[in-house]
Protein backbone atom coordinates (compact mmCIF):
# COMPACT_ATOMS: atom_id res chain seq x y z
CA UNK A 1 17.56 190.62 150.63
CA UNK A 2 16.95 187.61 149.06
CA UNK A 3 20.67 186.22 148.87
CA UNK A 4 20.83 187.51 152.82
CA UNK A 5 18.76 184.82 153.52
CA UNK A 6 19.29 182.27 151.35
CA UNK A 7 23.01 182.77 152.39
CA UNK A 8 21.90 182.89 155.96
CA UNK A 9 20.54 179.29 155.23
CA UNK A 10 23.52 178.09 154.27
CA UNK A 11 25.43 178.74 156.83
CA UNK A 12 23.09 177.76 159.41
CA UNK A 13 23.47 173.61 157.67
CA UNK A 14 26.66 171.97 159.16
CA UNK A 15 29.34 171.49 157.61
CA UNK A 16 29.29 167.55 157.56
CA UNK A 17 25.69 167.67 155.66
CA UNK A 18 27.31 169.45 152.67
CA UNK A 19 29.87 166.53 152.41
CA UNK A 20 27.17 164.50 151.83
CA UNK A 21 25.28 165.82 149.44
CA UNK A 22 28.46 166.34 147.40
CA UNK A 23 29.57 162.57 147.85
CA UNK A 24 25.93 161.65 146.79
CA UNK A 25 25.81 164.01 144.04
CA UNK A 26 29.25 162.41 142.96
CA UNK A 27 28.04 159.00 143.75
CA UNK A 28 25.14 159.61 141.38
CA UNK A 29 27.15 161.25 138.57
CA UNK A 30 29.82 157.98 138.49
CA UNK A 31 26.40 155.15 138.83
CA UNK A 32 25.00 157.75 135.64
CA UNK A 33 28.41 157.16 133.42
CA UNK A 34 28.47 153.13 134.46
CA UNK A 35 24.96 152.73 133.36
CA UNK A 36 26.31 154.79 129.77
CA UNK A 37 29.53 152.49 129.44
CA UNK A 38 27.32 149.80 129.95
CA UNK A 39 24.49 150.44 127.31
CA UNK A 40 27.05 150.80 124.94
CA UNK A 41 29.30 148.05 125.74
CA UNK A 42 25.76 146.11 125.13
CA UNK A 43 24.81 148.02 122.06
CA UNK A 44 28.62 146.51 120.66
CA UNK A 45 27.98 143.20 121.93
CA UNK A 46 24.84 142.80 120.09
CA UNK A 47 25.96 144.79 117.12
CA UNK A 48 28.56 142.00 117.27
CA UNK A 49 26.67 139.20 117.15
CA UNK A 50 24.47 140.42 114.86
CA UNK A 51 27.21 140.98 112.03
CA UNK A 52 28.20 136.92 113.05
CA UNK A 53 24.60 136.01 112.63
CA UNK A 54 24.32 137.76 109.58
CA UNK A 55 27.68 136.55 108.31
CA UNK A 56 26.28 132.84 109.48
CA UNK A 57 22.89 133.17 106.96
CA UNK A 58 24.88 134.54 104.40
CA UNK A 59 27.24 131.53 104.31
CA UNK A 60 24.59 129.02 104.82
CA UNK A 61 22.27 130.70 101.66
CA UNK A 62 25.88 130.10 99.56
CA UNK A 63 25.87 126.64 100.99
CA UNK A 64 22.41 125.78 99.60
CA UNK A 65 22.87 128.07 96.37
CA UNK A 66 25.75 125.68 95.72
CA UNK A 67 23.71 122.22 96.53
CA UNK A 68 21.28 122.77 94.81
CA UNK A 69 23.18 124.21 91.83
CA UNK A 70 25.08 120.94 92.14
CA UNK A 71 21.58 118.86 92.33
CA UNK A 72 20.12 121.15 89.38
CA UNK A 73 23.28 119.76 87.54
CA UNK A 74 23.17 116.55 88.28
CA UNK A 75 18.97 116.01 87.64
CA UNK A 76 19.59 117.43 84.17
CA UNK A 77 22.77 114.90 83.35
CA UNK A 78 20.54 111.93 84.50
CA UNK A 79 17.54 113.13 82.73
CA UNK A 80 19.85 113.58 79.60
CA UNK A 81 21.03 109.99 80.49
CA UNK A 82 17.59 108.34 80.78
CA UNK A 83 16.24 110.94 77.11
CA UNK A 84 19.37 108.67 75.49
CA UNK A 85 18.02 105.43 76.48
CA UNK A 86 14.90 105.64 76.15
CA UNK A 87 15.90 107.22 72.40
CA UNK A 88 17.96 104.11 71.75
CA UNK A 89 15.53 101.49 73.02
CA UNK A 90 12.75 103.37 70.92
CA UNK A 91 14.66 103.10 67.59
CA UNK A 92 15.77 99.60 68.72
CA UNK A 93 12.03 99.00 69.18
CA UNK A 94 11.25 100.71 65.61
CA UNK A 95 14.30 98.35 63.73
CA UNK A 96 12.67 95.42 65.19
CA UNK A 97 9.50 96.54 63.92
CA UNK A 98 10.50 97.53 60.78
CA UNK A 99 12.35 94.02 60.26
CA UNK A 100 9.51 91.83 61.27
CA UNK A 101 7.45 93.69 58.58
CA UNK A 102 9.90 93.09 55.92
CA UNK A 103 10.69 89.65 57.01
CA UNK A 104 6.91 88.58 57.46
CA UNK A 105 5.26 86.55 54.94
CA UNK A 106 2.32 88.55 52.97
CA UNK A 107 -0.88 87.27 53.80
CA UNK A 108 -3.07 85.67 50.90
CA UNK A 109 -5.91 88.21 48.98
CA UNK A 110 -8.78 86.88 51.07
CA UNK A 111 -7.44 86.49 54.70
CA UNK A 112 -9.17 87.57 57.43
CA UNK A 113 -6.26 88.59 59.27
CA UNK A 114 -4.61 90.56 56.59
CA UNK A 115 -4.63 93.68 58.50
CA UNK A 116 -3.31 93.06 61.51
CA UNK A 117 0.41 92.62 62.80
CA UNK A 118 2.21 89.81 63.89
CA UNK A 119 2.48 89.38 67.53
CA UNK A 120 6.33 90.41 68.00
CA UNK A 121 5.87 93.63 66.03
CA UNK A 122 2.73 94.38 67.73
CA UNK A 123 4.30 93.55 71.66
CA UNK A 124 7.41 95.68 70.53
CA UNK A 125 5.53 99.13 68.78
CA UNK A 126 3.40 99.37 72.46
CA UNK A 127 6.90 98.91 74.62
CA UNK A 128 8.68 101.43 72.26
CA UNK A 129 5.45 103.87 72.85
CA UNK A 130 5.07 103.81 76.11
CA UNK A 131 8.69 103.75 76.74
CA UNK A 132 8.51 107.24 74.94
CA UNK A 133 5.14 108.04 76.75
CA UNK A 134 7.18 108.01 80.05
CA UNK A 135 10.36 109.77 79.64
CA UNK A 136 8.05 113.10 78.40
CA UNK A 137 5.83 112.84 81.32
CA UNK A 138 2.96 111.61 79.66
CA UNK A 139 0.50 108.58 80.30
CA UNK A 140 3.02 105.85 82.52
CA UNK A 141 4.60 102.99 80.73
CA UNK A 142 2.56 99.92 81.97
CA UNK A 143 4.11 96.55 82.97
CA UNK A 144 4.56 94.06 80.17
CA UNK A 145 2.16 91.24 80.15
């Protein structure tokens, strides 16, 4: 009874309405797959440029693994460089100490000053220890007077 009516329904819409509703329904169905293609034509383009962006930071992090690698290398050959000197002017220093106590005269019994240092030796034992002061880090060298 049921299908006798429905069916009577059917037949009672024209012909012309039918063709519509199947050209929208087709309509609808091709607009559904576009929208589909086009998500995942999206989903590649930004998978894409997320592998170049990725590739990009990856190259970049080399980049300044290598620079400073290179800096590292060079910071330790200079402070290498500057340890040497300041080694060399130290035991300069110490020579010239060591000569102007040999060479100085020996002070009479009595003297007042018998203790202390000549000038030179004294001027070039503070250089030579603050010299040595500064290349470990420790109190700064000051100025010579």
């Amino acid at each position: 009874m049921f299908l006798r009516g429905a069916w009577g329904w059917v037949k009672a819409v024209p012909w012309w309405v039918w063709v519509i509703v199947a050209v929208l329904i087709l309509w609808q169905a091709d607009r559904s797959h576009q929208y589909s293609q086009g998500v995942a034509h999206e989903r590649d383009r930004w998978e894409t440029a997320q592998r170049a962006a990725d590739d990009a930071a990856e190259k970049a992090a080399m980049r300044r693994a290598e620079q400073a690698q290179a800096t590292a290398t060079e910071a330790k050959a200079e402070a290498a460089k500057a340890t040497t000197e300041t080694r060399t002017q130290t035991a300069v220093a110490v020579e010239r100490v060591n000569h102007a106590m040999r060479s100085a005269p020996a002070p009479p019994a009595g003297c007042p000053d018998a203790g202390l240092l000549p000038d030179l030796v004294r001027h070039e034992g503070r250089e030579a220890v603050e010299r040595a002061r500064a290349a470990v880090g420790g109190v700064p060298a000051r100025p010579n007077p």
